[in-house]
N, C-alpha and C. Protein backbone atom coordinates (compact mmCIF):
# COMPACT_ATOMS: atom_id res chain seq x y z
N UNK A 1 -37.66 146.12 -52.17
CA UNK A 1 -37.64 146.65 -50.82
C UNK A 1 -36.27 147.30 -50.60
N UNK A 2 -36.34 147.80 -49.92
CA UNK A 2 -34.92 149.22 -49.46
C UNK A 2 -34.18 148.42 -48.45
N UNK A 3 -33.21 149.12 -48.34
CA UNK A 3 -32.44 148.22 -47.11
C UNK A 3 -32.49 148.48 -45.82
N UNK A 4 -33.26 150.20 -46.09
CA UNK A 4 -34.13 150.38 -44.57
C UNK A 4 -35.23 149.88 -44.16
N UNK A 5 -36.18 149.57 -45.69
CA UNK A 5 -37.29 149.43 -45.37
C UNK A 5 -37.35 147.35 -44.95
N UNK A 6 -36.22 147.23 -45.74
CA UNK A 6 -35.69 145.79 -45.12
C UNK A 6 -35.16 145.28 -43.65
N UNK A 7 -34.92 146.77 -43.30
CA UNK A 7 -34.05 146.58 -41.99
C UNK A 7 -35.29 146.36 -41.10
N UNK A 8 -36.25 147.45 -41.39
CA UNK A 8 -37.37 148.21 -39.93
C UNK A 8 -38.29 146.78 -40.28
N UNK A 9 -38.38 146.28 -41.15
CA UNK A 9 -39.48 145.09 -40.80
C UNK A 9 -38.98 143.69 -40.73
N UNK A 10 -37.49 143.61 -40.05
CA UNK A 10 -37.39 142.46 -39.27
C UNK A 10 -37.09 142.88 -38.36
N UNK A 11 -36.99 143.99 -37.91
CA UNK A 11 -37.49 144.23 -35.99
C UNK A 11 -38.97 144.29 -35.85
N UNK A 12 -39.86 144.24 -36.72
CA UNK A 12 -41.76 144.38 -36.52
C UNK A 12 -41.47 145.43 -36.10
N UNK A 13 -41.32 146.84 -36.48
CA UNK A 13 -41.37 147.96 -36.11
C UNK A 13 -42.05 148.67 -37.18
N UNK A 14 -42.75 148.97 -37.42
CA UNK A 14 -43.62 149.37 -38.46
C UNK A 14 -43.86 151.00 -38.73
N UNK A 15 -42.85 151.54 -39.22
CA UNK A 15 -42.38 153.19 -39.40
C UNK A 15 -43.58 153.65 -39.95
N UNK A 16 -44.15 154.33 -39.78
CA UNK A 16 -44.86 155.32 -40.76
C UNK A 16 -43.58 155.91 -41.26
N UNK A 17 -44.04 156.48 -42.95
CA UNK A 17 -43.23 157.35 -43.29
C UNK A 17 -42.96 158.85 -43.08
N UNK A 18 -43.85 159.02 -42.09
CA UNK A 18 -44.07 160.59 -41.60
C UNK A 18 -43.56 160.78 -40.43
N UNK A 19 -42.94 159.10 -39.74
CA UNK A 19 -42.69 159.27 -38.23
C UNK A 19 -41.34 159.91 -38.25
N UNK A 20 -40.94 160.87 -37.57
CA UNK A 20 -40.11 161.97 -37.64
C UNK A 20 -39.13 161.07 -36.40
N UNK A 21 -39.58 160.85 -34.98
CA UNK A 21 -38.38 160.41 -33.95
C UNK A 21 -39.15 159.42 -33.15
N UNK A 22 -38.32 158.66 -32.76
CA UNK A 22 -38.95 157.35 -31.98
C UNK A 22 -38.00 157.26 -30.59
N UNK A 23 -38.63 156.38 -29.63
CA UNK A 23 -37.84 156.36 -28.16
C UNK A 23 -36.38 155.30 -28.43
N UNK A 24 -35.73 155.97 -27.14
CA UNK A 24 -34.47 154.84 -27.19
C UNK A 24 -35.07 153.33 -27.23
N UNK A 25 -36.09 152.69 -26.86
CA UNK A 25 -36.21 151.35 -26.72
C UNK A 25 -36.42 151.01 -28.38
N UNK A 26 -37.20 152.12 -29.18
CA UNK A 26 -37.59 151.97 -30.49
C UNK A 26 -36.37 151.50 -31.32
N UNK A 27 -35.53 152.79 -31.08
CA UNK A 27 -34.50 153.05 -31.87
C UNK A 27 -33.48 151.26 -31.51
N UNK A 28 -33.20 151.13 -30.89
CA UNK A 28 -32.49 150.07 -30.27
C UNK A 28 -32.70 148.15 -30.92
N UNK A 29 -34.40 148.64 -31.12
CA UNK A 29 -34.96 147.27 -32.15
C UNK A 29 -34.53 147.28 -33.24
N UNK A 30 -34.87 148.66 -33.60
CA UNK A 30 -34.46 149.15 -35.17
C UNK A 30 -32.74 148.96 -35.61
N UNK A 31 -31.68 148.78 -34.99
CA UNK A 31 -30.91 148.86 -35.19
C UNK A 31 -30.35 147.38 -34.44
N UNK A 32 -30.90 146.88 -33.89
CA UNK A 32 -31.05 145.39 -33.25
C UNK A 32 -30.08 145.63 -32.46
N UNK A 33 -29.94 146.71 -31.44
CA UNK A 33 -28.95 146.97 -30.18
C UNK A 33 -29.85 146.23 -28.67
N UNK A 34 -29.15 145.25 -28.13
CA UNK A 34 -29.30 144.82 -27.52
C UNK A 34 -28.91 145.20 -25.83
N UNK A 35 -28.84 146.87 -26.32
CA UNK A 35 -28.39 147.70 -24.64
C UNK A 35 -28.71 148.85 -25.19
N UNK A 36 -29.20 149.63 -24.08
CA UNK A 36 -29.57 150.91 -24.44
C UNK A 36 -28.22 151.93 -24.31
N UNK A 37 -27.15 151.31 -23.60
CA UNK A 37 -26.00 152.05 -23.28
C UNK A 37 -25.46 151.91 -24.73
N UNK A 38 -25.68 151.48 -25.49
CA UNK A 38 -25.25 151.21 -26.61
C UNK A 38 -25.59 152.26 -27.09
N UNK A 39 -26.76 152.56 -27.65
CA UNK A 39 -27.71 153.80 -28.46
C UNK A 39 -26.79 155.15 -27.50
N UNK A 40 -27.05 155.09 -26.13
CA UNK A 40 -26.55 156.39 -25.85
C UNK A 40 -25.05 156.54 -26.06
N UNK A 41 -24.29 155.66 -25.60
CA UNK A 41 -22.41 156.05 -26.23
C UNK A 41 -22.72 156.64 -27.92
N UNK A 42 -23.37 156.37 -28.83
CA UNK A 42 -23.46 156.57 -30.20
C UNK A 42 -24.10 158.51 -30.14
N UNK A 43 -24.75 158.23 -28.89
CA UNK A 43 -26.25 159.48 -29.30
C UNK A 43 -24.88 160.39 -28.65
N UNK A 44 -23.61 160.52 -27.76
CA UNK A 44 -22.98 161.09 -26.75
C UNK A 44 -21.61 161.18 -27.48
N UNK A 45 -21.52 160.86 -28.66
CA UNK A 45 -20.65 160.32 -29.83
C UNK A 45 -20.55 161.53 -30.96
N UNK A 46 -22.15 161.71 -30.90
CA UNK A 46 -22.81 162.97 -31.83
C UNK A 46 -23.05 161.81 -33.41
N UNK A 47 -23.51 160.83 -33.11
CA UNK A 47 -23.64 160.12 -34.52
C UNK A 47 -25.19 160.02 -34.36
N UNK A 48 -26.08 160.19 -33.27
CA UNK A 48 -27.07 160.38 -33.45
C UNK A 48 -27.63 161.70 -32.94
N UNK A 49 -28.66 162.30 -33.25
CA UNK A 49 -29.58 163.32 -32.95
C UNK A 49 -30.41 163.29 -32.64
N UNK A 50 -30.66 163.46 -31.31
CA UNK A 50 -31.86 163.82 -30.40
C UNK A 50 -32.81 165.12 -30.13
N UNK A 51 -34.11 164.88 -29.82
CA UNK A 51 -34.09 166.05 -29.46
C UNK A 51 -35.01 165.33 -27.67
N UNK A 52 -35.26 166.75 -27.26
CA UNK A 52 -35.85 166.68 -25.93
C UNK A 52 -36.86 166.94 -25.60
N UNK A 53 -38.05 166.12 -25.13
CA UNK A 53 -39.58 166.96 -25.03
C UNK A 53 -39.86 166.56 -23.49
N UNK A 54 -39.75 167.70 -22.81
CA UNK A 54 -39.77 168.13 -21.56
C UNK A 54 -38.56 167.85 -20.67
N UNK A 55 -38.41 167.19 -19.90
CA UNK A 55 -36.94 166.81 -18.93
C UNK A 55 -36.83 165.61 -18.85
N UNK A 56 -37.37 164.70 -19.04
CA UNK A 56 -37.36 163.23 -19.20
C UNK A 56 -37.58 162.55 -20.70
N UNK A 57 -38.36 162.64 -21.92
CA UNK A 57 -38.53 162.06 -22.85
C UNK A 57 -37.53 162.62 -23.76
N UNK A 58 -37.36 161.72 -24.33
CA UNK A 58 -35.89 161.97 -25.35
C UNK A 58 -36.32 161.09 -26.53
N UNK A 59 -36.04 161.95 -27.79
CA UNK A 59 -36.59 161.40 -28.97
C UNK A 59 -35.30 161.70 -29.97
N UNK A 60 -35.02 160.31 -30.93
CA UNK A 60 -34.49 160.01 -31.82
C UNK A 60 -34.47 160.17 -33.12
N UNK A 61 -33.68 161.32 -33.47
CA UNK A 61 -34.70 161.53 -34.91
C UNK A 61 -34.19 160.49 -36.17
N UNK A 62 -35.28 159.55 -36.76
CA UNK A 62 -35.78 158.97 -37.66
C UNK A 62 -34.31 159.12 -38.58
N UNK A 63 -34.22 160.38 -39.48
CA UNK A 63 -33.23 160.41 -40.41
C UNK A 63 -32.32 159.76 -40.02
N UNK A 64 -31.72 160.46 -38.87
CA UNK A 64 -30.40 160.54 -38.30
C UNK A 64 -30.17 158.77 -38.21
N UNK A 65 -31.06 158.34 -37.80
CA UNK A 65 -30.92 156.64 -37.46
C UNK A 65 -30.36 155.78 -38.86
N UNK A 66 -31.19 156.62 -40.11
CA UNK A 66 -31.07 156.15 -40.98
C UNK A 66 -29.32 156.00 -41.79
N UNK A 67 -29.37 157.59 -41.86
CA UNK A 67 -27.83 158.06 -41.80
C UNK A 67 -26.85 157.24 -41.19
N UNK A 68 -26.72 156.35 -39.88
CA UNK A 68 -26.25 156.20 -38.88
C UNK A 68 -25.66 154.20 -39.36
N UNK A 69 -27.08 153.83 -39.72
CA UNK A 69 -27.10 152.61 -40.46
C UNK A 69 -26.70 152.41 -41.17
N UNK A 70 -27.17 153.31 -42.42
CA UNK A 70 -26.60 153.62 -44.00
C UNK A 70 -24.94 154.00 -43.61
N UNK A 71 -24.49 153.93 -42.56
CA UNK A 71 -23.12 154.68 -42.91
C UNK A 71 -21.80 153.61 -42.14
N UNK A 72 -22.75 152.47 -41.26
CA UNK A 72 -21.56 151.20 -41.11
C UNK A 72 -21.26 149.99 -41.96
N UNK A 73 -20.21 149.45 -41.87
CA UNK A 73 -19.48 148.35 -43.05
C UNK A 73 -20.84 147.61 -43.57
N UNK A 74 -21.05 147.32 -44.50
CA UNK A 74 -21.58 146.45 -45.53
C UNK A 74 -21.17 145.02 -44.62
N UNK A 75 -20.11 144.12 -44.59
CA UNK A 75 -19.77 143.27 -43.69
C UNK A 75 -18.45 143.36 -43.74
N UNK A 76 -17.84 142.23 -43.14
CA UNK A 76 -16.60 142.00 -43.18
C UNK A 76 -15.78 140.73 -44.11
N UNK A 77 -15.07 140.82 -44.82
CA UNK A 77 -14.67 139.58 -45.70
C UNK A 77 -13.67 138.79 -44.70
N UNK A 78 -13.59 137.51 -44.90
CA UNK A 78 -12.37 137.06 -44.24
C UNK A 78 -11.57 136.99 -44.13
N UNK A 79 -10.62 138.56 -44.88
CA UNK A 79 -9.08 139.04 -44.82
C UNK A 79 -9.45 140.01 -43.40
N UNK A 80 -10.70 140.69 -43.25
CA UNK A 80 -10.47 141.81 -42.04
C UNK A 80 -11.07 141.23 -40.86
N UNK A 81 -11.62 140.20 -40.92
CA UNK A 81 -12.53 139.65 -39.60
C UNK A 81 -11.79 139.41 -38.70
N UNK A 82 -11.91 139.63 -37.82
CA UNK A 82 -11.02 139.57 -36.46
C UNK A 82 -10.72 137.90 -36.20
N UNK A 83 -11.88 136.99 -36.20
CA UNK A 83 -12.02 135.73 -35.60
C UNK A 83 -11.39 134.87 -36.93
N UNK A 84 -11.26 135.44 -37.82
CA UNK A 84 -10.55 134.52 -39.06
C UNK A 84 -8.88 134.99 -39.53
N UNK A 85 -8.32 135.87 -38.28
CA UNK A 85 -6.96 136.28 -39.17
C UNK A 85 -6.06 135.01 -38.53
N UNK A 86 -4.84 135.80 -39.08
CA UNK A 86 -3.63 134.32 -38.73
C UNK A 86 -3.82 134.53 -37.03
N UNK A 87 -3.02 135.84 -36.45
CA UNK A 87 -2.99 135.88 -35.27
C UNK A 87 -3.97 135.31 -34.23
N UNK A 88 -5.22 135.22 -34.65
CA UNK A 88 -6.32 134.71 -34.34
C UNK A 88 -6.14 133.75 -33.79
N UNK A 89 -5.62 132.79 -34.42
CA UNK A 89 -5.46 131.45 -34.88
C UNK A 89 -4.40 130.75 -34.23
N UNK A 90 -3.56 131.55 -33.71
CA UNK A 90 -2.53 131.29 -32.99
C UNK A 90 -2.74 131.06 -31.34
């Protein structure tokens, strides 16, 4: 399994591979964002790509999400973690 295709099926979001853009609530599972202000600072950022179908629906395009995922830290070790440095600790 892929690490997208690992990602999208522990949100139960079930992609077709043809699905081109999904809604902010979609996108938000998929990436396990727990605010939609979240998705938009990113989409207002230019790290995601939208497009617009009519004056109200706003769609997420698929790649771009992927791109977006595929492109933050792997994790953090416990030399860079914030909650494990010296200063921390102090």
């Amino acid at each position: 399994m892929t690490r997208d295709a690992a990602k999208y099926a522990m949100t139960g979001i079930d992609l077709d591979p043809l699905t081109l853009a999904v809604t902010p609530m979609e996108a938000c599972k998929i990436l396990s964002l727990k605010s939609r202000s979240t998705l938009y600072k990113h989409i207002r950022a230019g790290d995601l790509k939208v497009r617009r179908l009519g004056q109200r629906r706003t769609l997420i395009d698929v790649q771009s999400l992927r791109d977006f995922y595929n492109a933050l830290p792997e994790g953090l070790d416990r030399e860079t973690d914030f909650f494990h440095t010296k200063d921390a600790a102090e």
